[in-house]
N, C-alpha and C. Protein backbone atom coordinates (compact mmCIF):
# COMPACT_ATOMS: atom_id res chain seq x y z
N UNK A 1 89.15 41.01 -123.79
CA UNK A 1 89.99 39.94 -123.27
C UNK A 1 91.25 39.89 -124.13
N UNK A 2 92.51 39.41 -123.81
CA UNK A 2 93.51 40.08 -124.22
C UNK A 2 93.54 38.40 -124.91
N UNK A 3 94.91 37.82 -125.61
CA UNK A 3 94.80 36.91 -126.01
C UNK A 3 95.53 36.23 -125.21
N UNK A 4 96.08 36.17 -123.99
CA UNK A 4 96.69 35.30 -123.17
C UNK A 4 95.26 34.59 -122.47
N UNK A 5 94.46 35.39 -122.05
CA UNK A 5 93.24 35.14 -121.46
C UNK A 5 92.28 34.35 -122.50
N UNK A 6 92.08 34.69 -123.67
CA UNK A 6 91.86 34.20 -124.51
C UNK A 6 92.31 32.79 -124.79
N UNK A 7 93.35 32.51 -124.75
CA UNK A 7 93.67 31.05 -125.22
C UNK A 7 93.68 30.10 -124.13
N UNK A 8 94.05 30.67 -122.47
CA UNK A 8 93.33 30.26 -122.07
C UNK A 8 92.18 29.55 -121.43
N UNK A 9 90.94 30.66 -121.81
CA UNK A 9 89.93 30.59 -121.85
C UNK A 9 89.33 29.28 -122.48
N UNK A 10 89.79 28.98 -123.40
CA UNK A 10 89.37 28.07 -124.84
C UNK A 10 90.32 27.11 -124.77
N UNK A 11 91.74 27.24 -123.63
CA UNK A 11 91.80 25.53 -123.54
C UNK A 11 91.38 24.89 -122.34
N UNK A 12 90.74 26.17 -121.01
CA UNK A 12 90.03 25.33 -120.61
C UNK A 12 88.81 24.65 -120.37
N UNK A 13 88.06 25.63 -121.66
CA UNK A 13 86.88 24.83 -122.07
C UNK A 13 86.59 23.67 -122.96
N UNK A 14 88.04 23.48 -123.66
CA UNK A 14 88.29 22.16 -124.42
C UNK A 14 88.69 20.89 -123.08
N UNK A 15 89.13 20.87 -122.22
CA UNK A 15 89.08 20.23 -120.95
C UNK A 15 87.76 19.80 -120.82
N UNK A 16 86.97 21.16 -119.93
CA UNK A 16 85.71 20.56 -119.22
C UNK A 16 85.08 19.56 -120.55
N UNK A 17 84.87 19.93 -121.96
CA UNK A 17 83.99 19.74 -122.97
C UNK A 17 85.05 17.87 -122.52
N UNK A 18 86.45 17.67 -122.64
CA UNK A 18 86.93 16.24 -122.98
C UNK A 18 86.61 15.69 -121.56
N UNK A 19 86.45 16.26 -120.46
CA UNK A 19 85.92 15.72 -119.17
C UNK A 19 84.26 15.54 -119.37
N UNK A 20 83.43 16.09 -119.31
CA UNK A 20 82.31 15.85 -119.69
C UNK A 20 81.69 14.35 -121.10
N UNK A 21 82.71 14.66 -121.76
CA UNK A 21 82.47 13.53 -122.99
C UNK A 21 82.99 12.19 -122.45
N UNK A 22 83.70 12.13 -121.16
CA UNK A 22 84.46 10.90 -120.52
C UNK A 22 82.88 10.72 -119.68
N UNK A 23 82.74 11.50 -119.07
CA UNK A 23 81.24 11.05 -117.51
C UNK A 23 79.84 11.20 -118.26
N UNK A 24 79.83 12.00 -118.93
CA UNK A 24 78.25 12.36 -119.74
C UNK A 24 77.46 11.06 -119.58
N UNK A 25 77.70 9.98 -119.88
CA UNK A 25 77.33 8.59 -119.94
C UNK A 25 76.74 8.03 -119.00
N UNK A 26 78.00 8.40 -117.70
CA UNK A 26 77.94 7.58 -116.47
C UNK A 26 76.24 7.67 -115.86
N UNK A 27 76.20 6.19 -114.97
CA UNK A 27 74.98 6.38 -114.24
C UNK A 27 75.55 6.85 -112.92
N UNK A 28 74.59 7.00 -112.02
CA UNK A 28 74.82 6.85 -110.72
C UNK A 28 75.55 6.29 -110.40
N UNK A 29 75.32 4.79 -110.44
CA UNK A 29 75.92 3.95 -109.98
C UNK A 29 77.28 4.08 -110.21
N UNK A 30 77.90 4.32 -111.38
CA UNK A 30 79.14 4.61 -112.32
C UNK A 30 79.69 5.48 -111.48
N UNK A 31 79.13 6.47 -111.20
CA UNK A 31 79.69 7.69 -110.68
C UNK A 31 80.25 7.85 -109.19
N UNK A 32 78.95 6.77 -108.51
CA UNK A 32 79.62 6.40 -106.86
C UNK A 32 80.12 5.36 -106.76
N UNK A 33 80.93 4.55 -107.80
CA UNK A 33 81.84 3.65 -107.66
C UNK A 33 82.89 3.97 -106.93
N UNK A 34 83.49 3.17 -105.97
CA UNK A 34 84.82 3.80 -104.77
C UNK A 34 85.40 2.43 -105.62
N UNK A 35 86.73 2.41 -106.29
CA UNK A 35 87.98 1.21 -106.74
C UNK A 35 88.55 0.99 -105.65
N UNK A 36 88.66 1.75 -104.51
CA UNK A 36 89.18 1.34 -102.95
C UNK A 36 88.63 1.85 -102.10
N UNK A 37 88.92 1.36 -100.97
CA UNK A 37 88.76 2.46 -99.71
C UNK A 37 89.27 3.72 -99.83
N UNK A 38 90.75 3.91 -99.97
CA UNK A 38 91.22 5.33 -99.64
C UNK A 38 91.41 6.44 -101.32
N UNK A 39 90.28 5.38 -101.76
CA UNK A 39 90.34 5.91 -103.46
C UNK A 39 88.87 6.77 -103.36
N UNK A 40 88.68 7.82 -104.29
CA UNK A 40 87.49 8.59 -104.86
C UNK A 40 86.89 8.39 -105.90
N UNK A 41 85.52 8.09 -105.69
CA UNK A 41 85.04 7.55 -107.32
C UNK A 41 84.85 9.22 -107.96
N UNK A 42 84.49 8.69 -109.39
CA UNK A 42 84.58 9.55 -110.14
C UNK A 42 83.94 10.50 -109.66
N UNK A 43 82.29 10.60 -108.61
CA UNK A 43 81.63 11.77 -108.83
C UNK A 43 82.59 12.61 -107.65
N UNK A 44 83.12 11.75 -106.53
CA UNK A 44 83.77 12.34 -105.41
C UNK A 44 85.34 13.55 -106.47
N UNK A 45 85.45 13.04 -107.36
CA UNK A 45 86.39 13.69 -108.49
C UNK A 45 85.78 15.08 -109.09
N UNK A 46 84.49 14.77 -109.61
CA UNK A 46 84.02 15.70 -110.17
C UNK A 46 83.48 17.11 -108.85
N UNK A 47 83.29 16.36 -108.00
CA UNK A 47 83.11 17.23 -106.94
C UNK A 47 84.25 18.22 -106.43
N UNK A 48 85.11 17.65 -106.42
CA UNK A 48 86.78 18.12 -106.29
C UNK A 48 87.26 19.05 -107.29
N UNK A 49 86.49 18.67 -108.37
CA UNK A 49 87.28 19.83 -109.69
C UNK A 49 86.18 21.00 -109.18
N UNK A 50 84.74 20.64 -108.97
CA UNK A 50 84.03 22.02 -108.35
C UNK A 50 84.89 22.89 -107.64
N UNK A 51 85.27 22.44 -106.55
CA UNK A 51 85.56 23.01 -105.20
C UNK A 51 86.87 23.51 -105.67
N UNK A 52 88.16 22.98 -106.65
CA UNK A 52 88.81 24.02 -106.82
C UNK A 52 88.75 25.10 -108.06
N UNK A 53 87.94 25.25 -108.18
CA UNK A 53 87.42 26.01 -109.59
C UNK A 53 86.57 26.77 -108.73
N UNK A 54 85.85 26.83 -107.66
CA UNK A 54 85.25 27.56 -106.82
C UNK A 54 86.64 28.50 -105.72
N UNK A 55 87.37 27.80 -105.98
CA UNK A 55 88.15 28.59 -104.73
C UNK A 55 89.11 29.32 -105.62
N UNK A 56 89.43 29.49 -107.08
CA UNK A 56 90.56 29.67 -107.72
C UNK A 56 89.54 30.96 -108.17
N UNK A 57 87.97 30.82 -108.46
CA UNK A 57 87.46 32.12 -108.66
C UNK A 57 86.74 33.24 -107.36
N UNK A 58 87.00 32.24 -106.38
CA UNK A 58 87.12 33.30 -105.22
C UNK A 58 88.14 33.86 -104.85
N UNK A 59 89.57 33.72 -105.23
CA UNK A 59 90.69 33.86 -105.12
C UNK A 59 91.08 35.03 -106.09
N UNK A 60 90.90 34.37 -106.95
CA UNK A 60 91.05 35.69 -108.14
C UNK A 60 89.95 37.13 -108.33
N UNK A 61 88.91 36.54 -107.79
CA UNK A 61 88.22 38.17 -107.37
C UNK A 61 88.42 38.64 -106.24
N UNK A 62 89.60 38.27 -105.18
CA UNK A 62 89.90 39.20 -104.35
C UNK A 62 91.11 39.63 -104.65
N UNK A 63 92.08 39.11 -105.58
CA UNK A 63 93.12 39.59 -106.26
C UNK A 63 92.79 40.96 -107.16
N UNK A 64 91.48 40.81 -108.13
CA UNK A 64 91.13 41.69 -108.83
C UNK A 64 90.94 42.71 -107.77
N UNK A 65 90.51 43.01 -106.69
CA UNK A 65 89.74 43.98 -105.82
C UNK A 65 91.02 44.77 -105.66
N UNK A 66 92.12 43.77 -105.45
CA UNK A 66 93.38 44.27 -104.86
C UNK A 66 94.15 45.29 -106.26
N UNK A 67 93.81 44.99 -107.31
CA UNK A 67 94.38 45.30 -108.66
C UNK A 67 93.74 46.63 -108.85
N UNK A 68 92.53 46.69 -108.34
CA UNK A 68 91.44 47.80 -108.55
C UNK A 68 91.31 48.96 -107.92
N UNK A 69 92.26 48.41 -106.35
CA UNK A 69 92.61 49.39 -105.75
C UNK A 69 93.64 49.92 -106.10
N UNK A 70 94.80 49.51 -106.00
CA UNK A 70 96.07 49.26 -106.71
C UNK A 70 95.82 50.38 -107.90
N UNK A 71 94.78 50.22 -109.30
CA UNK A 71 94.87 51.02 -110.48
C UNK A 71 95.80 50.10 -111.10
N UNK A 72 96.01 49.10 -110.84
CA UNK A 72 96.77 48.02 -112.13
C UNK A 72 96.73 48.60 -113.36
N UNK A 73 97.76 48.64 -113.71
CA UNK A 73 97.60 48.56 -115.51
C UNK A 73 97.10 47.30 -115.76
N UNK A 74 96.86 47.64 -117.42
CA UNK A 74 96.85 46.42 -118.36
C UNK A 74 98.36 45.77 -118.83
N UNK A 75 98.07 44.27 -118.99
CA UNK A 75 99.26 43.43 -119.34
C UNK A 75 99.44 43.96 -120.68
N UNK A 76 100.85 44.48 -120.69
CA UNK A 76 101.94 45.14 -122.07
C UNK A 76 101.49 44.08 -122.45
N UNK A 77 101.92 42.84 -122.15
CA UNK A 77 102.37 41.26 -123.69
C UNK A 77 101.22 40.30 -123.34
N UNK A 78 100.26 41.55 -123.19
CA UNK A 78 98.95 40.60 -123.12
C UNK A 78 98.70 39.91 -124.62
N UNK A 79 99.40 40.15 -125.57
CA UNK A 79 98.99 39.53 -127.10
C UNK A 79 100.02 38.30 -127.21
N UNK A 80 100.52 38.15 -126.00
CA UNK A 80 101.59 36.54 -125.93
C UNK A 80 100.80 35.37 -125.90
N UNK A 81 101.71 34.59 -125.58
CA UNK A 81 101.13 33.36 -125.25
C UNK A 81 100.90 32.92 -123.88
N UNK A 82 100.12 32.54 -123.18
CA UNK A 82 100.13 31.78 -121.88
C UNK A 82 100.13 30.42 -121.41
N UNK A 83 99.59 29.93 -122.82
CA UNK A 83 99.79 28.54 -122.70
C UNK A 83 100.82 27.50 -122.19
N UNK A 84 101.80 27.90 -121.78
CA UNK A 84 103.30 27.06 -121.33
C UNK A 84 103.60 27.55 -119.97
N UNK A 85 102.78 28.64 -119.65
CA UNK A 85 103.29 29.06 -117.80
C UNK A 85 103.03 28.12 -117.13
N UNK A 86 103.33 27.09 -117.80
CA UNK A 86 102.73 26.12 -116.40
C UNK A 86 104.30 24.87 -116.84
N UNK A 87 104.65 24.92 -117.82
CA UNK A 87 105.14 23.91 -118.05
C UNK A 87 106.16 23.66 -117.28
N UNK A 88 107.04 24.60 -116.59
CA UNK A 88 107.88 24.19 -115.27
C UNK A 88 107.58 23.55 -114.48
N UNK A 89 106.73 23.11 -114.17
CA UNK A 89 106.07 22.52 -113.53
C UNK A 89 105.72 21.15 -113.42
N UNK A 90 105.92 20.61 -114.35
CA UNK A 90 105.29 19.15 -115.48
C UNK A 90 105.59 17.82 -114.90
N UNK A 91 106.88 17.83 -114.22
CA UNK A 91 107.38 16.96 -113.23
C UNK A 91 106.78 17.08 -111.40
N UNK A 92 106.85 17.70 -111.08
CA UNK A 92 106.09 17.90 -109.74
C UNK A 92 104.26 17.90 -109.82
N UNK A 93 104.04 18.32 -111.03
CA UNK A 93 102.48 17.63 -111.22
C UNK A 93 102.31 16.30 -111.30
N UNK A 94 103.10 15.67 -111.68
CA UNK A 94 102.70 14.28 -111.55
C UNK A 94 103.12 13.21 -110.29
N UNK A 95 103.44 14.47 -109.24
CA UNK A 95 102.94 13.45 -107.85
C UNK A 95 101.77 13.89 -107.14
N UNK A 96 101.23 13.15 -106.38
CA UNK A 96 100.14 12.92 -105.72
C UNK A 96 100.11 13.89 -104.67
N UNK A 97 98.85 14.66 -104.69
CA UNK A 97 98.40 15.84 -103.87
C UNK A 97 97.79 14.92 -102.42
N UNK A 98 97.70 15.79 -101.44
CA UNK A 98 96.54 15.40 -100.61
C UNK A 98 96.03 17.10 -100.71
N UNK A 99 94.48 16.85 -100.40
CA UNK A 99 93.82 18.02 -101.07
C UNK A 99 94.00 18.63 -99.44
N UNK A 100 93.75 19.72 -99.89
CA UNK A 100 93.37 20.70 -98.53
C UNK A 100 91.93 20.44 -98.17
N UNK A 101 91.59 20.77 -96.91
CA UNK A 101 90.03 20.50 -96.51
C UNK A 101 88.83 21.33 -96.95
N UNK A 102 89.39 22.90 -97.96
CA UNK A 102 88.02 23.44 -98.35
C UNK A 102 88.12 22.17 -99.73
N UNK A 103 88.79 21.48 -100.58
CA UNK A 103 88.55 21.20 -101.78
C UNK A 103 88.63 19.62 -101.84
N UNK A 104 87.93 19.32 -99.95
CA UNK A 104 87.72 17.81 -100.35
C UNK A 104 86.60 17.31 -100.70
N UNK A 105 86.36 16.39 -101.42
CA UNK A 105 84.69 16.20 -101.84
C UNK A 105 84.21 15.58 -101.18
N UNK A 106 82.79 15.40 -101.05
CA UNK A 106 81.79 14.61 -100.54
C UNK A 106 81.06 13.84 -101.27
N UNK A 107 81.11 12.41 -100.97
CA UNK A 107 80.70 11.06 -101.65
C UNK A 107 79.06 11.47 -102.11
N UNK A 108 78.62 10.61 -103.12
CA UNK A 108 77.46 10.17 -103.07
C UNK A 108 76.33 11.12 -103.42
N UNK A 109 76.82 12.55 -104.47
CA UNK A 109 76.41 13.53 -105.15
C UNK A 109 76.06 13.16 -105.53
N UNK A 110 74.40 13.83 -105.73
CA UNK A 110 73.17 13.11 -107.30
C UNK A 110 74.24 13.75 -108.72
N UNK A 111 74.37 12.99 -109.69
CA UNK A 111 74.73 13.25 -110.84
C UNK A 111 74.46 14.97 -111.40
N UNK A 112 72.97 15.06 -111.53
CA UNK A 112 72.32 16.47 -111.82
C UNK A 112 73.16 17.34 -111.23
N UNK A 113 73.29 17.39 -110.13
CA UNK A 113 73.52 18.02 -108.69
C UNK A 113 75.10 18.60 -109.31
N UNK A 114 75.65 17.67 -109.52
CA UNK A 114 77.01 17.33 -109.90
C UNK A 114 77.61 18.24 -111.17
N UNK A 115 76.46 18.01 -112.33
CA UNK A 115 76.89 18.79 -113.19
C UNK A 115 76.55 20.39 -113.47
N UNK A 116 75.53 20.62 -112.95
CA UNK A 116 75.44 21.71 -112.71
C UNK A 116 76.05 22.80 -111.90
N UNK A 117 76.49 22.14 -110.76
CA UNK A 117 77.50 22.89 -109.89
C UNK A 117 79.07 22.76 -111.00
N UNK A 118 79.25 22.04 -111.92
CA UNK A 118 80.38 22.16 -112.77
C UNK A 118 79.89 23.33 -113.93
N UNK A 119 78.83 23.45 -113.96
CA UNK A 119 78.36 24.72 -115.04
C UNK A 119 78.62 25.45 -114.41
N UNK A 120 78.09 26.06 -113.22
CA UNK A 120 78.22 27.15 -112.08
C UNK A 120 79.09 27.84 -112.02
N UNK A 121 80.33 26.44 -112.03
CA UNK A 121 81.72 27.10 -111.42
C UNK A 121 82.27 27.66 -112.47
N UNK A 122 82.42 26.87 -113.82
CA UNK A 122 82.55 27.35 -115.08
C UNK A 122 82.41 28.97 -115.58
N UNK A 123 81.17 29.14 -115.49
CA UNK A 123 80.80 30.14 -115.52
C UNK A 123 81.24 31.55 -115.23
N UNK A 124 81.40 31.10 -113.42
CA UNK A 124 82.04 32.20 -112.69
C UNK A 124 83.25 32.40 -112.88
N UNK A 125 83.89 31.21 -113.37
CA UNK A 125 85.36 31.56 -113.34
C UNK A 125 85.66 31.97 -114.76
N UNK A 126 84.83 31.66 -115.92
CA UNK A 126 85.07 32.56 -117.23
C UNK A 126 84.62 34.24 -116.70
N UNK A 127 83.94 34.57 -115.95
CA UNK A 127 83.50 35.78 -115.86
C UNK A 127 84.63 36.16 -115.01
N UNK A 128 85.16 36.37 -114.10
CA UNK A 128 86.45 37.09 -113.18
C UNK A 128 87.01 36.77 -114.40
N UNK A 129 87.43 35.85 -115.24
CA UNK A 129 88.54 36.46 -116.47
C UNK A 129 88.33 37.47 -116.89
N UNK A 130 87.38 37.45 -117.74
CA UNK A 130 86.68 38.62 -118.68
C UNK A 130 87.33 39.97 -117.40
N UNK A 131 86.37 39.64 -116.40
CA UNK A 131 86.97 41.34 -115.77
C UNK A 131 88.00 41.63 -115.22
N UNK A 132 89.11 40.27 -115.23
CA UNK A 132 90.60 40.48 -114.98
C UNK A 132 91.44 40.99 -116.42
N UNK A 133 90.27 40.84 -117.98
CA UNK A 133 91.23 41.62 -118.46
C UNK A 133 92.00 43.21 -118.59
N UNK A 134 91.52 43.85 -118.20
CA UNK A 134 92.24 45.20 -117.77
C UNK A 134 93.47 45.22 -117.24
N UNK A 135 93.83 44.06 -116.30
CA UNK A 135 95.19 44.13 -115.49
C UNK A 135 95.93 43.14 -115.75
N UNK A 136 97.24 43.89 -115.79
CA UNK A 136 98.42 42.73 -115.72
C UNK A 136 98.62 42.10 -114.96
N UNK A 137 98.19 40.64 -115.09
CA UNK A 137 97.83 39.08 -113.98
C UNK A 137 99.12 38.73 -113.55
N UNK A 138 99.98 38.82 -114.09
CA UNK A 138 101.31 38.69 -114.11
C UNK A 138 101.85 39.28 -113.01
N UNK A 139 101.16 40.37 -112.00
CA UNK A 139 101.49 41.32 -111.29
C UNK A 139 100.92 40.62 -109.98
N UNK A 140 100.05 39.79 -109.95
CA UNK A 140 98.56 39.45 -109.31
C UNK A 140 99.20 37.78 -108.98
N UNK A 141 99.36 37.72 -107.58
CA UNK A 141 99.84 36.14 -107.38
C UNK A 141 99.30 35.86 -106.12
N UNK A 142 99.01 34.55 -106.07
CA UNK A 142 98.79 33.82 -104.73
C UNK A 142 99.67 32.38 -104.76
N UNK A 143 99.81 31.75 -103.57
CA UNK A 143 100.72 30.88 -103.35
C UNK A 143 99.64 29.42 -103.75
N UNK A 144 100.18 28.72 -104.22
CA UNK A 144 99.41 27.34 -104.46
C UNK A 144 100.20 26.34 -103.27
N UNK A 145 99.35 25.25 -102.62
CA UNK A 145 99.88 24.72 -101.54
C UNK A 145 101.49 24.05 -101.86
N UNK A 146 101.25 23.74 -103.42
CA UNK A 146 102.00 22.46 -103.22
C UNK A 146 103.69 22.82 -104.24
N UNK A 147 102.52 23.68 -105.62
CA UNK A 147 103.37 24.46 -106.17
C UNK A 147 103.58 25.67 -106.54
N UNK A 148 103.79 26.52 -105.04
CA UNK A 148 104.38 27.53 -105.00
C UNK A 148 103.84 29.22 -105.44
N UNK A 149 104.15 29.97 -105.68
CA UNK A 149 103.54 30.58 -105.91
C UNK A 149 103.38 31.21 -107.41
N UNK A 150 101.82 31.21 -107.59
CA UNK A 150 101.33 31.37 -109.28
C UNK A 150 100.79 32.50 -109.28
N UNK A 151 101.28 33.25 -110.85
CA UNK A 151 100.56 34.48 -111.17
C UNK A 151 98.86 34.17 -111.76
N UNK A 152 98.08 34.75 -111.80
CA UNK A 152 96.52 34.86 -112.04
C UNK A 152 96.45 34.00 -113.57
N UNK A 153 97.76 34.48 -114.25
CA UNK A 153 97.31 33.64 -115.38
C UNK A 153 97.77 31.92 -115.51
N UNK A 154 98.48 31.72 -114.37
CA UNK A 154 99.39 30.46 -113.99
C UNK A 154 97.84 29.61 -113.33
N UNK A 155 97.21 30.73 -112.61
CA UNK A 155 95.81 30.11 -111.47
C UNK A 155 94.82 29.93 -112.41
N UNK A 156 94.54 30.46 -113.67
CA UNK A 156 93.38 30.08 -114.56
C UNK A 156 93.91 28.74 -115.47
N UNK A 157 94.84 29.20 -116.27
CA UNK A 157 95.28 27.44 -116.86
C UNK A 157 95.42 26.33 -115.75
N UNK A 158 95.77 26.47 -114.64
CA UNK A 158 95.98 25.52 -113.37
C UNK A 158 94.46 25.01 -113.56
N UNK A 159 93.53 25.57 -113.67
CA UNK A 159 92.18 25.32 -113.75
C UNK A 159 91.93 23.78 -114.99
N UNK A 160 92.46 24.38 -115.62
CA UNK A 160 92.06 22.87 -116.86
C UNK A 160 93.16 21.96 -116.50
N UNK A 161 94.34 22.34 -116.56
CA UNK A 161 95.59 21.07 -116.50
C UNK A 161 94.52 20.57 -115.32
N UNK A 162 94.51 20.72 -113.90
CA UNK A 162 93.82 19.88 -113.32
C UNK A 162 92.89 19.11 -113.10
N UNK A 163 92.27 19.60 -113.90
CA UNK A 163 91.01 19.12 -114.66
C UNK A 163 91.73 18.02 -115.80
N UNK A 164 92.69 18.13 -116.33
CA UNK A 164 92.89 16.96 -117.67
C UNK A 164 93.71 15.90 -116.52
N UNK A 165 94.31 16.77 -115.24
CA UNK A 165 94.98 15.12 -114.69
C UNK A 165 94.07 14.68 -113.84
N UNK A 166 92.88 14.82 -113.82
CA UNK A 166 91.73 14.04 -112.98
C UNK A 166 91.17 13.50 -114.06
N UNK A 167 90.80 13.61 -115.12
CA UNK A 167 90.16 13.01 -116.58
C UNK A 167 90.87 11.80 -116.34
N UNK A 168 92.28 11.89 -115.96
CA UNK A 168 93.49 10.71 -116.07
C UNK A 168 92.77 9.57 -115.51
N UNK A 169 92.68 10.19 -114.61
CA UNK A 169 92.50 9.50 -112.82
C UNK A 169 91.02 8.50 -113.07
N UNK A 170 90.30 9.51 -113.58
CA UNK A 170 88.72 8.88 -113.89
C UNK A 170 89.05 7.88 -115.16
N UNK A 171 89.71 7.95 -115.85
CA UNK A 171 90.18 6.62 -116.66
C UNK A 171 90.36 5.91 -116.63
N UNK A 172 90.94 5.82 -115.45
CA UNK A 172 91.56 4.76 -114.49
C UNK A 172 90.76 4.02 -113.46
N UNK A 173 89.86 4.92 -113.35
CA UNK A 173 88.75 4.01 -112.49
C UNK A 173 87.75 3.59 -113.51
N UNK A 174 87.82 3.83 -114.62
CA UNK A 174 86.74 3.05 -115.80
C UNK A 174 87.14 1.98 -115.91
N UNK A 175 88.32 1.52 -116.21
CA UNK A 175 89.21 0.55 -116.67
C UNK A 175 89.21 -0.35 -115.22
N UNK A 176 88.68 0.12 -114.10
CA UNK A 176 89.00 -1.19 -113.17
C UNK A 176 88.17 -2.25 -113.45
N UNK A 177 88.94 -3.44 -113.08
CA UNK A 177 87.75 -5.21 -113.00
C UNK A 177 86.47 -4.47 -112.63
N UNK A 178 86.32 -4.00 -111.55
CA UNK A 178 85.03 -4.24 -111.04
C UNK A 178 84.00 -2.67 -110.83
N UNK A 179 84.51 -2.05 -111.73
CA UNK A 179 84.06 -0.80 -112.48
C UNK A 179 82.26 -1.61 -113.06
N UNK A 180 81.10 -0.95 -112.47
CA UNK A 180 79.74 -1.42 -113.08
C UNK A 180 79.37 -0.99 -114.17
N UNK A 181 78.91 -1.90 -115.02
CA UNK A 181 78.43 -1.74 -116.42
C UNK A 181 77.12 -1.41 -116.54
């Protein structure tokens, strides 16, 4: 793994680890709290970070297939940094998505259910890294709905930032009046 993939890798497992230390707690009840009608409680959230962490590593192993055919090289300045490909961005992340329909969640997930399908996805999507290191990701793009189109290593950090602005979001529904204790 090169060290762009590498760092990465390890900030977006410092995410799931500060997302997990926010819900770890929660009960049920906690978790299928709705703060509104047209609002998502936290587990309908956690369900949502599944589904795009499921589609960002189905995405990227048909990119790899394409790389494989292709004979991609390896990334020259794979020993850079990747951590900031996203930072153009920083202002248009902070308006409000409507999700697409594969990555909308469904209410009322058993907890278990919940976190394990967040191991799952985890998982799979550290593994397509590992075997995307051989090729320059940089080469390797798909279009994101809202912002535009991202290289492979833009689509793996996209993975935690979204994950830290739903942490936001779930903060925010802790902190409501009528949030259950």
């Amino acid at each position: 793994m090169n060290n762009k993939l590498r760092e990465i890798a390890e900030e977006i497992t410092q995410q799931r680890q500060k997302l997990l230390q926010v819900v770890g707690d929660l009960s049920q009840r906690q978790l299928d709290f709705q703060p509104a009608p047209e609002t998502w409680s936290i587990g309908e959230v956690l369900h949502h970070l599944f589904l795009i962490e499921t589609l960002i590593t189905k995405m990227a192993g048909r990119l790899l297939e394409q790389a494989q055919q292709a004979e991609l090289q390896s990334d020259l300045k794979g020993e850079d940094s990747a951590l900031h490909a996203l930072d153009h961005l920083r202002e248009v992340s902070q308006n409000k998505f409507k999700t697409i329909p594969q990555t909308s969640p469904h209410a009322g997930m058993a907890k278990s259910e919940l976190f394990i399908l967040l191991q799952q996805s985890r998982i799979a999507l550290l593994r397509v890294m590992n075997a995307a290191a051989e090729y320059d990701l940089n080469l390797l793009s798909f279009p994101h709905p809202f912002l535009g189109e991202l290289d492979l290593y833009q689509w793996f950090l996209f993975a935690g930032r979204h994950e830290q602005r739903h942490r936001q979001q779930i903060r925010g529904v802790l902190k409501n009046a009528e949030f259950p204790v």
